[in-house]
Protein backbone atom coordinates (compact mmCIF):
# COMPACT_ATOMS: atom_id res chain seq x y z
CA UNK A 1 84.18 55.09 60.10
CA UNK A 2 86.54 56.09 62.67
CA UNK A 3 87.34 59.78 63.16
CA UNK A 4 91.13 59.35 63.28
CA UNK A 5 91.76 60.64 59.63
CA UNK A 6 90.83 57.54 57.65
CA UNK A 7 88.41 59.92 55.21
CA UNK A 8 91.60 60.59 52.81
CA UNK A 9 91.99 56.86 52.84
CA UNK A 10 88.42 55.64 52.08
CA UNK A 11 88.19 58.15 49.58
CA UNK A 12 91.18 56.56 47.56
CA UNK A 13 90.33 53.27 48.35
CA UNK A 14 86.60 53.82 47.12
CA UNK A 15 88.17 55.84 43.57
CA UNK A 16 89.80 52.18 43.35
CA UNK A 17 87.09 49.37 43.88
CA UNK A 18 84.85 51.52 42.13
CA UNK A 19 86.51 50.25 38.97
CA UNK A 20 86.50 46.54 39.78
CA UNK A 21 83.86 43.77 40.84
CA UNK A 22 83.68 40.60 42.33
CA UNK A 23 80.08 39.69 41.90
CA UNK A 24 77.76 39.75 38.48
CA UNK A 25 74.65 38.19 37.65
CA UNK A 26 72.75 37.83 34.48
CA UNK A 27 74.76 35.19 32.79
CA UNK A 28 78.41 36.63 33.56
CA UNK A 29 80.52 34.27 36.31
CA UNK A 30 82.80 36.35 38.42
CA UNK A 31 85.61 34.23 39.37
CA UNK A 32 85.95 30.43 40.27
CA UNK A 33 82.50 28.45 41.00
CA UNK A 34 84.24 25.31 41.99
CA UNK A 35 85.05 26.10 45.44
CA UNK A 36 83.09 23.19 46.82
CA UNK A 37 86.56 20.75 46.46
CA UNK A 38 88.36 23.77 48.58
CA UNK A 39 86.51 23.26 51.58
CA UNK A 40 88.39 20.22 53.55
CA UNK A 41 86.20 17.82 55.58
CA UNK A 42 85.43 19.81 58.56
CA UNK A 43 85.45 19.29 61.93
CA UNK A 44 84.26 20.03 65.37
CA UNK A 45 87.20 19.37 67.10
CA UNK A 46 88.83 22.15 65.74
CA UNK A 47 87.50 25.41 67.30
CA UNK A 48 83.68 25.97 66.41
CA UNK A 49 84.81 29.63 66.10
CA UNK A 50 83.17 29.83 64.40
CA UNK A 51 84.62 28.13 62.39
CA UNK A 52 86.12 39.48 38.81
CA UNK A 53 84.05 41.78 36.13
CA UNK A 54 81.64 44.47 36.62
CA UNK A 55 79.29 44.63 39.41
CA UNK A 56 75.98 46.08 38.35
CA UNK A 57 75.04 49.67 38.35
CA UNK A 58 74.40 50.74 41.74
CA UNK A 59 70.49 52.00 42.33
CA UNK A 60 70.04 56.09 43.52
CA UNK A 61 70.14 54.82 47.34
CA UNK A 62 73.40 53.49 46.32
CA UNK A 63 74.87 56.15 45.06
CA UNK A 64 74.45 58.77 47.32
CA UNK A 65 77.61 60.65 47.74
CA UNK A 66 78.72 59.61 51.63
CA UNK A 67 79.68 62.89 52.29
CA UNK A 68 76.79 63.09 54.39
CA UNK A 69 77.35 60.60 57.53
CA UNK A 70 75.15 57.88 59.07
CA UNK A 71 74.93 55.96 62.16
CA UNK A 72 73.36 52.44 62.44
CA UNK A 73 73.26 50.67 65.54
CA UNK A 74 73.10 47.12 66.38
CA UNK A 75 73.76 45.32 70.15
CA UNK A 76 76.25 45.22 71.86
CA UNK A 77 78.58 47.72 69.81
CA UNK A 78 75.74 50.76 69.62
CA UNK A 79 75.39 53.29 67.39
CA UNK A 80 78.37 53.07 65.21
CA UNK A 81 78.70 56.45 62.94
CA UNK A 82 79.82 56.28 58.78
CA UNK A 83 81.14 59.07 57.10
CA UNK A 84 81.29 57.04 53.77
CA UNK A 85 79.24 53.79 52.65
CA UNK A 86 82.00 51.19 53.30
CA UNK A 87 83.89 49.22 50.32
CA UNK A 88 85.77 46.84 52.04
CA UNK A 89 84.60 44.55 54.04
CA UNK A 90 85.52 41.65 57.00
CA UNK A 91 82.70 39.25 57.96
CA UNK A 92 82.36 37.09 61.26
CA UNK A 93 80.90 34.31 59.23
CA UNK A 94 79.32 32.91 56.07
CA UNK A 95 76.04 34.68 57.51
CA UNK A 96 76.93 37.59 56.82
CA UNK A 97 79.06 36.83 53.87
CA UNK A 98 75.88 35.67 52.06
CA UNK A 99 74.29 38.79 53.14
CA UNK A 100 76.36 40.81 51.66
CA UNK A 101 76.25 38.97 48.40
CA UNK A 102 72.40 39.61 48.77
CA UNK A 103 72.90 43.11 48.67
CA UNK A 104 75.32 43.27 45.55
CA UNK A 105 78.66 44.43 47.22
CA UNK A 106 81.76 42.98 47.39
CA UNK A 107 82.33 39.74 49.29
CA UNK A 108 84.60 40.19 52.21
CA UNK A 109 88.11 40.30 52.32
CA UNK A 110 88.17 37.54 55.04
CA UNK A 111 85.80 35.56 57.69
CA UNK A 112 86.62 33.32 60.29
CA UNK A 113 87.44 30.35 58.67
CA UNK A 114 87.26 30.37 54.87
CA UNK A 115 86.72 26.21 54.69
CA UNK A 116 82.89 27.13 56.31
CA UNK A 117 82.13 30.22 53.87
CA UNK A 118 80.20 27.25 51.32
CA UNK A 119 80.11 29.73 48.47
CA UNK A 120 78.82 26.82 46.01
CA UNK A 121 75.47 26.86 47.29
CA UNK A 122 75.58 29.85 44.60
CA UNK A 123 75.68 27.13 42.00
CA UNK A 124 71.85 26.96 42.29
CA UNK A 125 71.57 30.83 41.25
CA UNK A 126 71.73 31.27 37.71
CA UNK A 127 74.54 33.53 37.08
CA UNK A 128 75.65 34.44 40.72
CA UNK A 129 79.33 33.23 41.83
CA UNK A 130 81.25 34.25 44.24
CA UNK A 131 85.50 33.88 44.06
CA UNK A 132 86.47 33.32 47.70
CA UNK A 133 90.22 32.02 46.26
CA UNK A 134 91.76 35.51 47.97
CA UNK A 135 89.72 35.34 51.05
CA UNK A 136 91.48 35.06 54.15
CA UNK A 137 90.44 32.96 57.15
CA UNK A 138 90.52 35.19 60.79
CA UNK A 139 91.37 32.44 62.79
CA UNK A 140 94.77 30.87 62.20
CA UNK A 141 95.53 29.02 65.52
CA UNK A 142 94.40 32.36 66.98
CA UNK A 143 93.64 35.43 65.44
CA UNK A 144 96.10 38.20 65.12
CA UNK A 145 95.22 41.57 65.52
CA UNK A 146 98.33 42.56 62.60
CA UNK A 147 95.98 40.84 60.28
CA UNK A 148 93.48 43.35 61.00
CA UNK A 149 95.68 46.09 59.92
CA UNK A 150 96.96 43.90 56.72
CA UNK A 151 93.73 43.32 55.71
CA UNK A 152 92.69 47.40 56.02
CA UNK A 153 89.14 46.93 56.09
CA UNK A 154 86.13 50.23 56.29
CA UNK A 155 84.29 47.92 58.56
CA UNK A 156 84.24 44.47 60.37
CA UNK A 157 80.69 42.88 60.52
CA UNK A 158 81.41 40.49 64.36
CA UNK A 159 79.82 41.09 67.41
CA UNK A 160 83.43 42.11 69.65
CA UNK A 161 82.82 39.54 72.81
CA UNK A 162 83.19 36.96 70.33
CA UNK A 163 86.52 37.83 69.77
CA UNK A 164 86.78 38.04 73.41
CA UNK A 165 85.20 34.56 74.68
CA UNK A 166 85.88 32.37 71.96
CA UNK A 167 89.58 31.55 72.80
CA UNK A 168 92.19 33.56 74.67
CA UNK A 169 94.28 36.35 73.80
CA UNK A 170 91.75 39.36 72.87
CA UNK A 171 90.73 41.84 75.41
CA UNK A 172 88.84 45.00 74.89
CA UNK A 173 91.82 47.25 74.66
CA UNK A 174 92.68 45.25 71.58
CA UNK A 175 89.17 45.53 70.06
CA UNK A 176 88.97 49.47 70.58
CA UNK A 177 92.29 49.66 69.05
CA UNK A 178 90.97 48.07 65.55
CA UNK A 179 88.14 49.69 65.91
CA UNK A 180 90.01 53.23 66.38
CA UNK A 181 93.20 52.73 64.22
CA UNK A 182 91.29 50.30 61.25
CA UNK A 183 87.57 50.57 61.23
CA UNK A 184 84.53 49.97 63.13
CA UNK A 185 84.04 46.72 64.52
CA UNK A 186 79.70 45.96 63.87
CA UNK A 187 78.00 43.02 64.50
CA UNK A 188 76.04 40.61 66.50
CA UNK A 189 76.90 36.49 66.66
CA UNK A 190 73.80 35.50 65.14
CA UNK A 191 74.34 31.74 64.55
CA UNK A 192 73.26 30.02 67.56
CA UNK A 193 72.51 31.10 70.51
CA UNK A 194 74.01 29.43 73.28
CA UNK A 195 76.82 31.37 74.23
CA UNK A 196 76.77 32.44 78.10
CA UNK A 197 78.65 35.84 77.18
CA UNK A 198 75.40 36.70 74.96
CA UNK A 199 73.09 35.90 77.62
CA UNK A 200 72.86 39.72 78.61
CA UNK A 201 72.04 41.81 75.16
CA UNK A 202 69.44 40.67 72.53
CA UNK A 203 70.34 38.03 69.42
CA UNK A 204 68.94 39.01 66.16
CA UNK A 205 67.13 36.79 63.16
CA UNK A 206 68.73 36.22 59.91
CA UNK A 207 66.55 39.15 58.76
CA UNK A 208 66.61 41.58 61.66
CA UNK A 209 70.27 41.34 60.93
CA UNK A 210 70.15 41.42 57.25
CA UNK A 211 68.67 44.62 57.70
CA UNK A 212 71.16 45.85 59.64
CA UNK A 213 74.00 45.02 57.21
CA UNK A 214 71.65 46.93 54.36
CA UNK A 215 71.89 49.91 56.46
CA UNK A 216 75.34 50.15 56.77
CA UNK A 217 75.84 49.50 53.26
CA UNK A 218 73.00 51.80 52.27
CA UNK A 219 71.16 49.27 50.17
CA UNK A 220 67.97 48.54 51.57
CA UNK A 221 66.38 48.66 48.41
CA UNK A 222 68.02 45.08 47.83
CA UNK A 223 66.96 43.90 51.62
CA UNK A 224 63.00 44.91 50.93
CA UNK A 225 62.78 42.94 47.96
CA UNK A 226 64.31 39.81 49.76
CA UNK A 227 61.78 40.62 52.29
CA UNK A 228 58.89 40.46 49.95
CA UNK A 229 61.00 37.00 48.62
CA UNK A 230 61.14 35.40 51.84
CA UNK A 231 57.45 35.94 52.75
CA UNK A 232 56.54 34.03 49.04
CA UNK A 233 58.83 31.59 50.21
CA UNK A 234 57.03 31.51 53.69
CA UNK A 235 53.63 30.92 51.92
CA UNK A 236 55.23 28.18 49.80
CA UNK A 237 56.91 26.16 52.87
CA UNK A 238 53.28 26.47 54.58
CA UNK A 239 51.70 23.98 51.50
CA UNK A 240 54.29 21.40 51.64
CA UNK A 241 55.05 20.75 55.52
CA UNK A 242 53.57 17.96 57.03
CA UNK A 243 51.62 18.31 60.09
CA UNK A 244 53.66 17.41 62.95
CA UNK A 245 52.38 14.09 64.16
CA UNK A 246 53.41 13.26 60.00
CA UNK A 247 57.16 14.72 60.17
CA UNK A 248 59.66 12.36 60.91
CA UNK A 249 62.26 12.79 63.23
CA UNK A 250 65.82 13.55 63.11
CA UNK A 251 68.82 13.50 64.75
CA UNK A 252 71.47 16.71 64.05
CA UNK A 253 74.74 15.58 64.38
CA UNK A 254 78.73 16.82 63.08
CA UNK A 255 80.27 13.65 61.94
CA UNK A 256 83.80 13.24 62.48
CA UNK A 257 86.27 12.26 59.53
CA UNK A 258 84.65 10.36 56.56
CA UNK A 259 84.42 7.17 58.77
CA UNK A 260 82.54 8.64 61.69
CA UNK A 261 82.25 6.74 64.80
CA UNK A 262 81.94 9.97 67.08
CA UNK A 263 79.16 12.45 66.94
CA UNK A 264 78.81 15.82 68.45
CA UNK A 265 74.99 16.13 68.87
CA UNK A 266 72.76 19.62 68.09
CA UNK A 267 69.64 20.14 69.65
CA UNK A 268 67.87 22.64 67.08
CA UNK A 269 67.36 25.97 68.59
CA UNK A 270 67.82 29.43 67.74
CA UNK A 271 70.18 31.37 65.05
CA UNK A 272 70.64 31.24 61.71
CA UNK A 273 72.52 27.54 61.40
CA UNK A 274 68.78 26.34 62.62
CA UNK A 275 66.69 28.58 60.29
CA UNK A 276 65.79 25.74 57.66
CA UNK A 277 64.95 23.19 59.96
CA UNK A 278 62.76 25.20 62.21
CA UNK A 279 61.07 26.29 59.25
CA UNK A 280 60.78 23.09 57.75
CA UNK A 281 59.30 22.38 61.60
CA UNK A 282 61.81 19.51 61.61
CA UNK A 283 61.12 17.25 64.83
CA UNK A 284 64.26 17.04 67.25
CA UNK A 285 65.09 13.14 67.86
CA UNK A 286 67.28 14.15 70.60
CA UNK A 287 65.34 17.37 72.40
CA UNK A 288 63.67 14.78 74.78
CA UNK A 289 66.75 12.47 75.27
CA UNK A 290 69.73 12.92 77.99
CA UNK A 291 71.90 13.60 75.00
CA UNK A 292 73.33 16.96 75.82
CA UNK A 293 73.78 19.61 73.09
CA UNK A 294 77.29 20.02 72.05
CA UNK A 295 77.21 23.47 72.38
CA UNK A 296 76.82 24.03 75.59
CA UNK A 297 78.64 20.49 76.89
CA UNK A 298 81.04 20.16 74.15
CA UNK A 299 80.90 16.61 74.35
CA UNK A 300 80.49 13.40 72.08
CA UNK A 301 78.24 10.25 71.58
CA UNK A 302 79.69 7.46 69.85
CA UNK A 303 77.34 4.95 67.61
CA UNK A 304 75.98 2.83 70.52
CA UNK A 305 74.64 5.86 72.03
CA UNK A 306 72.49 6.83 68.89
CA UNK A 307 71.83 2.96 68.45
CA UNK A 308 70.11 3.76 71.95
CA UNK A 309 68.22 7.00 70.44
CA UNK A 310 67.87 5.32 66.97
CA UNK A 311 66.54 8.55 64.62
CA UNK A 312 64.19 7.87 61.53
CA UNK A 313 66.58 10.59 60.38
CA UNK A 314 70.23 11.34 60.49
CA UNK A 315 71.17 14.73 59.42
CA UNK A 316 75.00 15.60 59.27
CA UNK A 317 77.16 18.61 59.50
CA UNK A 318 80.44 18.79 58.72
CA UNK A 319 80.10 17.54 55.00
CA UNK A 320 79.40 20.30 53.11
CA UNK A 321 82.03 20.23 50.73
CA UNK A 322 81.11 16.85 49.39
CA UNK A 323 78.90 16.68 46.40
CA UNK A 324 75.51 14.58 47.65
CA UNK A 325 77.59 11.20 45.66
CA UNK A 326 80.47 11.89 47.32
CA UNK A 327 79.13 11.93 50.61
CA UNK A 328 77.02 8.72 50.29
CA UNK A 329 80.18 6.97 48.46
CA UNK A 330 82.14 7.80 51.83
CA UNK A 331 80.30 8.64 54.81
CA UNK A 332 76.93 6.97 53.95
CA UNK A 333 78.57 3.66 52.75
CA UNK A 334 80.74 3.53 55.71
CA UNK A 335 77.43 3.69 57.82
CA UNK A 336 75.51 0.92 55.94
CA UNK A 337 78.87 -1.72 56.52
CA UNK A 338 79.93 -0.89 60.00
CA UNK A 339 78.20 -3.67 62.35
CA UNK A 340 76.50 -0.87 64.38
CA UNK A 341 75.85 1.42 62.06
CA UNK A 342 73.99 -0.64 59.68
CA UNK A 343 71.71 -1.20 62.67
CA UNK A 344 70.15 2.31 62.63
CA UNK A 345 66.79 2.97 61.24
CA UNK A 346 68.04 5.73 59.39
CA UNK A 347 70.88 4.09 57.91
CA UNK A 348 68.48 0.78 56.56
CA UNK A 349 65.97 3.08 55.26
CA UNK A 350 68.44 5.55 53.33
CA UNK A 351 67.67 8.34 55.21
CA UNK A 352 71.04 9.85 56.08
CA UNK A 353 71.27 13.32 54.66
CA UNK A 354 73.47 16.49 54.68
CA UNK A 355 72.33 18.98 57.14
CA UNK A 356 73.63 22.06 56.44
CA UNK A 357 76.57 24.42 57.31
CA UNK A 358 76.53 26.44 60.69
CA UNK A 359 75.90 29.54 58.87
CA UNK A 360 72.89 30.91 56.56
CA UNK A 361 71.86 34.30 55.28
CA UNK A 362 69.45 35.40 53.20
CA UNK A 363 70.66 32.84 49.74
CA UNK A 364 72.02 30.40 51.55
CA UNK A 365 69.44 29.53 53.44
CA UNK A 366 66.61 29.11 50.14
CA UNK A 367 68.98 26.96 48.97
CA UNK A 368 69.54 24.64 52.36
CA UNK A 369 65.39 25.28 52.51
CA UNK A 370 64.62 23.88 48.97
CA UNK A 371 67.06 20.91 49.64
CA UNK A 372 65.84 19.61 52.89
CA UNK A 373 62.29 20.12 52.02
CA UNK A 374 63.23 17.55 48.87
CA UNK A 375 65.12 14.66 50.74
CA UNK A 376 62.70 15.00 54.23
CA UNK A 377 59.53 15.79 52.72
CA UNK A 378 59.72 14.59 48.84
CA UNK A 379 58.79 17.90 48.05
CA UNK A 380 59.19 18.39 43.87
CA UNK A 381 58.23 22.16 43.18
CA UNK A 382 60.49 25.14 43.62
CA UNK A 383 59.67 26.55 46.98
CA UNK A 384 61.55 29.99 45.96
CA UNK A 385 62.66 31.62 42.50
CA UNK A 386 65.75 31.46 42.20
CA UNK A 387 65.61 33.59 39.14
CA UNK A 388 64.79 36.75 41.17
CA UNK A 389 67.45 36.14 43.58
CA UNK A 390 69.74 36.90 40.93
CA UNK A 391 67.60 39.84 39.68
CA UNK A 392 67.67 41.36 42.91
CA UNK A 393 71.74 40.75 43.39
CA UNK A 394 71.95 42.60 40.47
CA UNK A 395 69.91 45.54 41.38
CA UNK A 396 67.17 44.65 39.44
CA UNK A 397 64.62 45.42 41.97
């Protein structure tokens, strides 16, 4: 925390939350599940910036008096010094979010834009729900550094140049002034990696990261037993991937509007968004192709374009909040009766799918894993336990 006299304040704010809880497992639901209807059909011509019961009994890393302080550090921010295990919380992105949710703690108070936080993936973990209803989105045209002081947080998980680079306005006097006057700002953008103002300090993996957040929150306990998780899980995806001559290949691409007609094409690559398709060793229809990666270009294709490319595979962002009906009674069924549409391999063979949000942690991206593996690959078995994932939200370690 910062060493401006904020102890008193934590100290009353922890004698508060203490009492209250936004995530429970077991059975119990804490808050609304049905958030999938919240999040409006997304875009990427808006800015890629990216884009209530009991919680359960804390284990004896947990509850550790934070009298004594701690530093964790993480590039580019450093060693960052606690004098109390923060409460409150602001996260960059759903990344994080989720892996705070792994650890138990309460979800954050805001992330960049609520619409991409896709907190129903938590439908497929028995008992686990997460009510994002007061959550506050960062970016609002801009984001305002007021709302940092509104929203009062003990610590802000987002790597500071990206409040710098991704659109104008924020400077590094206004970042050391949160950081001073609110809390410490900690974090690395861990999504993709393409941004030129990253280009000079390391990116971390969903786990490298994960364990970063467990430090800070003192719960590693939780992080270790996902790590155990995720190497079961590793084993599992081993059994059921194709080799690669056998894996067909697909094209990532964020759809605009239900009707698309424009793409804006992702070559897979590093960060979390990618995790589940490099894992599932997914073969990139457009890595070899003059189609340039929207990330760095920021430009378009339209359908004749990816007539010319023609994936087995089309695998769209930007639906997430559609149910897997709803998106093949809109997006899908505009594809299979638009004259050029209908003339893509993909489309003819029914092999237009959902890809996945830009942001995974720890839950999110089992879930993503387990579904892609089933509409690429066929694949019928559970590739994780889903069962434990709750166990180990819980504490039950």
């Amino acid at each position: 925390m910062s060493e401006d006299g904020n102890s008193s304040r934590n100290s009353t704010r922890r004698s508060v939350l203490k009492s209250t809880g936004v995530l429970v497992t077991g059975g119990l639901l804490a808050g609304c599940t049905g958030q999938s209807g919240s999040d409006q059909t997304e875009t990427a011509t808006t800015t890629e910036a990216e884009t209530a019961t009991e919680t359960a009994t804390p284990t004896a890393t947990e509850t550790a008096e934070a009298d004594d302080s701690y530093a964790v550090s993480i590039e580019p921010v450093g060693d960052v010094e606690f004098d109390a295990v923060p409460e409150t919380w602001v996260a960059n992105n759903g990344s994080w979010a989720d892996m705070g949710v792994a650890l138990g703690v309460e979800p954050p108070k805001a992330v960049w834009l609520t619409s991409r936080y896709h907190t129903q993936y938590y439908d497929e973990i028995p008992g686990l729900s997460v009510d994002k209803s007061g959550m506050v989105s960062l970016y609002q045209d801009g984001v305002s550094k007021e709302l940092f002081y509104e929203l009062d947080a003990d610590v802000h998980v987002m790597d500071p140049n990206f409040l710098m680079n991704r659109f104008k306005g924020w400077e590094q006097a206004d970042v050391d002034e949160v950081d001073q006057n609110v809390g410490p700002i900690f974090g690395n953008c861990i999504y993709a990696q393409h941004y030129p103002w990253h280009e000079d300090y390391r990116y971390y993996t969903l786990y490298e990261g994960f364990e970063k957040l467990a430090q800070v929150f003192q719960r590693t306990d939780r992080y270790e037993a996902f790590v155990s998780l995720h190497e079961e899980f590793q084993t599992n995806l081993e059994s059921v991937v194709p080799a690669e001559g056998e894996r067909p290949s697909a094209a990532v691409l964020w759809g605009v509007g239900d009707e698309p007609e424009t793409f804006y094409p992702y070559i897979i690559g590093g960060g979390t968004g990618f995790k589940h398709l490099r894992d599932l060793g997914v073969n990139d229809a457009l890595a070899d192709t003059d189609v340039k990666d929207f990330h760095g270009s920021r430009a378009a294709i339209d359908l004749e374009t990816l007539l010319e490319v023609d994936p087995e595979v089309l695998m769209l962002r930007g639906y997430e909040a559609k149910t897997r009906d709803e998106f093949e009674n809109t997006v899908v069924d505009f594809l299979k009766n638009d004259d050029t549409a209908s003339a893509l391999t993909a489309v003819q063979n029914g092999d237009v799918y959902r890809a996945g949000g830009l942001y995974q942690g720890p839950i999110t991206n089992f879930v993503l894993t387990q579904r892609t593996a089933e509409e690429l690959y066929g694949v019928e078995s559970e590739l994780y336990d889903a069962a434990r994932v709750a166990d180990i939200v819980n504490g039950d370690i």
